[in-house]
C-alpha atoms as a PDB file:
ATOM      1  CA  UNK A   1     -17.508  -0.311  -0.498  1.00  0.00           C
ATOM      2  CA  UNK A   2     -19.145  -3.009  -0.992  1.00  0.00           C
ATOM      3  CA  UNK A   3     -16.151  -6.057  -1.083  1.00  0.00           C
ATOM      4  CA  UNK A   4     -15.496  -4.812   2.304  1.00  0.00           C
ATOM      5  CA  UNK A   5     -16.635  -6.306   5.433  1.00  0.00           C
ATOM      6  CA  UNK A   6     -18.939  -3.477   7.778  1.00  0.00           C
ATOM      7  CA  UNK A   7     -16.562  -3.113  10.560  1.00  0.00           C
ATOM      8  CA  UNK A   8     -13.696  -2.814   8.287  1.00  0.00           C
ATOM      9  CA  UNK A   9     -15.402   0.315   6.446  1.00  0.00           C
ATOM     10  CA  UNK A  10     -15.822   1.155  10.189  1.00  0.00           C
ATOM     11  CA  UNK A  11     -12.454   1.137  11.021  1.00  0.00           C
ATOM     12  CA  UNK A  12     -11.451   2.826   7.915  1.00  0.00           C
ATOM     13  CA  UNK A  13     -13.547   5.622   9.020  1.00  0.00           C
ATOM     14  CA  UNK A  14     -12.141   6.044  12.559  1.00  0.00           C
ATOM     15  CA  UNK A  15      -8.858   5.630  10.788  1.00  0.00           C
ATOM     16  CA  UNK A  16      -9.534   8.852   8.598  1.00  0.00           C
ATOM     17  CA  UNK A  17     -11.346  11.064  10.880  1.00  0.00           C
ATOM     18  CA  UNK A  18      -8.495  10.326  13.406  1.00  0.00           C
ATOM     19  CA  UNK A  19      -5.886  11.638  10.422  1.00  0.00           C
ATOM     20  CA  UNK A  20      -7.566  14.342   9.762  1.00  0.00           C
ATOM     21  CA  UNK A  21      -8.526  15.370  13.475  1.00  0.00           C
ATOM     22  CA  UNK A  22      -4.635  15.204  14.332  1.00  0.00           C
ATOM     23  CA  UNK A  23      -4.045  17.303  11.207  1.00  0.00           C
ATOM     24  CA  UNK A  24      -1.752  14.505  10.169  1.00  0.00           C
ATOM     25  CA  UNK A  25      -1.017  12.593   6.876  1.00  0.00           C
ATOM     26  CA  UNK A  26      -0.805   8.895   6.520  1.00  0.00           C
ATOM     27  CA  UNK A  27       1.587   7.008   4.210  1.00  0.00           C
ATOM     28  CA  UNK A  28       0.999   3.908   3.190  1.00  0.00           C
ATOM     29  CA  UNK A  29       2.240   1.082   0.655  1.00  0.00           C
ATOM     30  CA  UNK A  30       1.033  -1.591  -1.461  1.00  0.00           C
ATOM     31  CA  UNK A  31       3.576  -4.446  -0.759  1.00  0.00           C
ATOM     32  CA  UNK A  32       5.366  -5.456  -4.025  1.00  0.00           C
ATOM     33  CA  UNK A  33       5.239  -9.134  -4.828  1.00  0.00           C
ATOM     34  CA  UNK A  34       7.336 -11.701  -7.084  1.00  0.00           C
ATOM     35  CA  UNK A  35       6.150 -11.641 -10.607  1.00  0.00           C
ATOM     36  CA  UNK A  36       4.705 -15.326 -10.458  1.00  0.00           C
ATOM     37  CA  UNK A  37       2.495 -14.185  -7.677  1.00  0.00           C
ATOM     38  CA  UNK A  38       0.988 -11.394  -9.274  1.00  0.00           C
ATOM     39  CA  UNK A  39       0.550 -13.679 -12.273  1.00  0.00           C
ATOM     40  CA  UNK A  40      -1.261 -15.905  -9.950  1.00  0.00           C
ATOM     41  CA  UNK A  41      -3.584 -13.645  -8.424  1.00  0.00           C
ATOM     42  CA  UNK A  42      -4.565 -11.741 -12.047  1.00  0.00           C
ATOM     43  CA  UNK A  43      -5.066 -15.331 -13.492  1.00  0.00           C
ATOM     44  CA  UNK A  44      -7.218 -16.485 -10.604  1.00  0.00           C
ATOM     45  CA  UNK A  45      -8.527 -14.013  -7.970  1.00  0.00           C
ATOM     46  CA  UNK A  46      -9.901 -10.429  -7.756  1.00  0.00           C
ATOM     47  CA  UNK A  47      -7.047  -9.130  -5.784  1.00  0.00           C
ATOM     48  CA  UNK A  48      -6.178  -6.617  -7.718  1.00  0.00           C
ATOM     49  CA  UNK A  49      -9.445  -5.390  -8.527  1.00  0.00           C
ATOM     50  CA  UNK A  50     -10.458  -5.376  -5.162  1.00  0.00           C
ATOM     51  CA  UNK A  51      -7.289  -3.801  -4.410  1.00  0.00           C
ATOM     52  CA  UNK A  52      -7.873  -0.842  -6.781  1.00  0.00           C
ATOM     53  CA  UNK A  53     -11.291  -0.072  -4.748  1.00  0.00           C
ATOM     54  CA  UNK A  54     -10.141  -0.044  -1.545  1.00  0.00           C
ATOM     55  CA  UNK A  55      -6.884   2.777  -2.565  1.00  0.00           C
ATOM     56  CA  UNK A  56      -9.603   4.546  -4.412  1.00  0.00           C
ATOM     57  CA  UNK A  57     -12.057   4.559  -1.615  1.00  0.00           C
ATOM     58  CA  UNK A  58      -9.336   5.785   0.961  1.00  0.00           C
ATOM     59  CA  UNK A  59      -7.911   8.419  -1.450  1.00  0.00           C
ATOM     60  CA  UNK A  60     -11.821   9.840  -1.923  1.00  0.00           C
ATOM     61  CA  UNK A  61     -12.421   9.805   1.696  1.00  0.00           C
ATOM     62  CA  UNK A  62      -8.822  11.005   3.091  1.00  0.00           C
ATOM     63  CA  UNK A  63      -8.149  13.444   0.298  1.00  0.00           C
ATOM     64  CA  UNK A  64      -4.894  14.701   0.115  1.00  0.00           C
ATOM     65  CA  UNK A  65      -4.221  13.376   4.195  1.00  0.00           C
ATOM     66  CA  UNK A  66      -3.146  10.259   2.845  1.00  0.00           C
ATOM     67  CA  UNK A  67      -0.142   8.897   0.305  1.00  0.00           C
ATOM     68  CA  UNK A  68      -0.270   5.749  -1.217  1.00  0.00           C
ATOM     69  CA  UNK A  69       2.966   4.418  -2.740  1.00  0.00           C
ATOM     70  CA  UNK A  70       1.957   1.254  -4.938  1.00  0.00           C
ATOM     71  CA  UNK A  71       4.948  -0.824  -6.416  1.00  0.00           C
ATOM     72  CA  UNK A  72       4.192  -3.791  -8.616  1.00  0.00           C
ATOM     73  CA  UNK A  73       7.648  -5.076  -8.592  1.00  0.00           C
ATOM     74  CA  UNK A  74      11.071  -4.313  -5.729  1.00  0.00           C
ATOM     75  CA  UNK A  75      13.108  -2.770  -8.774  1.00  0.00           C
ATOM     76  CA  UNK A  76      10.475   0.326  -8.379  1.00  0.00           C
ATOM     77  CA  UNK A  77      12.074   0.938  -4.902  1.00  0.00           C
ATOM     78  CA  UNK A  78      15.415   0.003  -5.866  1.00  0.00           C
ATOM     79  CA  UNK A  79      14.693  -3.479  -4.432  1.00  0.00           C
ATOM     80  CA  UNK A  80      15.661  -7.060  -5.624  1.00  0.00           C
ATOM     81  CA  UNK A  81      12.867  -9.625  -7.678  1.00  0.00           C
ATOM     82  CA  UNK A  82      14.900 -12.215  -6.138  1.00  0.00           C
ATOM     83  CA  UNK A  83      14.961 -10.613  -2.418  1.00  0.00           C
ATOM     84  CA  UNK A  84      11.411 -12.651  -0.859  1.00  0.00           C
ATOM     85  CA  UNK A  85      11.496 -15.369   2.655  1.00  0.00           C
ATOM     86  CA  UNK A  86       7.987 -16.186   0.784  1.00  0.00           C
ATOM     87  CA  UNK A  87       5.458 -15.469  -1.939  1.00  0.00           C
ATOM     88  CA  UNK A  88       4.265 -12.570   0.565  1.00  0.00           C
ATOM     89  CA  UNK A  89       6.970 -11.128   2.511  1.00  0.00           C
ATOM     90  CA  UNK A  90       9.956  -9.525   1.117  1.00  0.00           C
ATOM     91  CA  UNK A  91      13.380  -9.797   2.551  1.00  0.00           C
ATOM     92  CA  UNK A  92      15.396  -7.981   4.529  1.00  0.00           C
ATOM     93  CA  UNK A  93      17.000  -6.147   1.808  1.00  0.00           C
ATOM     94  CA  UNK A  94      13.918  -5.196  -0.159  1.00  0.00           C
ATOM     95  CA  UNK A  95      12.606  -4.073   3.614  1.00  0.00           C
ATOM     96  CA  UNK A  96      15.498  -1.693   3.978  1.00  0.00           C
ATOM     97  CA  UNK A  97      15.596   0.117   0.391  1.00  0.00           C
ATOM     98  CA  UNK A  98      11.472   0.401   0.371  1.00  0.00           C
ATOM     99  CA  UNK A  99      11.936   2.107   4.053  1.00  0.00           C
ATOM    100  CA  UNK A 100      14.504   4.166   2.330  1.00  0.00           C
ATOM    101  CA  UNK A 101      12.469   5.091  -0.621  1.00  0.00           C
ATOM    102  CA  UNK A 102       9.728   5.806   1.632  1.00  0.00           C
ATOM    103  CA  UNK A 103      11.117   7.882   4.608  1.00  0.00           C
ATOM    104  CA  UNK A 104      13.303   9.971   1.549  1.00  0.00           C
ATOM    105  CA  UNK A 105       9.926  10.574  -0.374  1.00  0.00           C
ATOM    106  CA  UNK A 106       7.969  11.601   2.689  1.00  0.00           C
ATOM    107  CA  UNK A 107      10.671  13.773   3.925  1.00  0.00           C
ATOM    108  CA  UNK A 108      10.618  15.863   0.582  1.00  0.00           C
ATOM    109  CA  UNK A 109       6.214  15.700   0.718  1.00  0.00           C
ATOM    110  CA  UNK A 110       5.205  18.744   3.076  1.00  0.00           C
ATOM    111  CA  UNK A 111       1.670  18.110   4.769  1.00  0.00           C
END
C-alpha cells in the first residue's frame, strides 16, 4: 500500500483487527459524486485509481468483516444527480435515501 501514508496503513490495521476482535462487520461507502466531478478527477488525477487500491487492500485484509457499497452516481441509491450543497457533499435528500439503501441492505446481510 504504497499511495498510502505509514500511519494511515497503521490505522487501517487497528481498524481491522479491532473488527475482527469484536466479531463485528464494518459497512462502508464510496460517496457518489456529480458526473462533472468524476469527469474531472478521471481527466486529471489518480483518484480513482488510488481509490480502487485502497477498497482492494481493505477487502484482502478484512475479508468478508467488511462491506463496501460503491455508487458512481445518486440514481444507484435511488438518489438525485441534481441533489449536491457542493462538488463533494450530497444533499440532504441524497443523505436520506443512501442511509435508506444502506441500513435496508445491511439489515438483510447476516454477519
Amino acid at each position: 500500500m504504497t499511495h498510502l501514508h505509514p500511519r494511515r496503513v497503521y490505522y487501517l490495521d487497528k481498524l481491522v483487527r479491532l473488527i475482527k476482535d469484536m466479531g463485528c462487520k464494518l459497512s462502508i461507502y464510496i460517496n457518489p459524486l456529480p458526473l462533472s466531478t468524476i469527469a474531472e478527477l478521471k481527466a486529471r488525477t489518480p483518484y480513482f485509481e488510488i481509490q480502487e487500491k485502497l477498497v482492494a487492500e481493505l477487502k484482502a485484509r478484512a475479508g468478508t468483516k467488511i462491506s463496501v457499497h460503491g455508487f458512481l452516481s445518486p440514481e444507484d441509491f435511488g438518489g438525485d444527480s441534481c441533489d449536491y450543497f457542493d462538488g463533494t457533499h450530497m444533499g440532504r435528500y441524497n443523505g436520506d435515501r443512501l442511509m435508506e439503501y444502506l441500513l435496508a441492505r445491511d439489515a438483510n446481510d447476516p454477519l
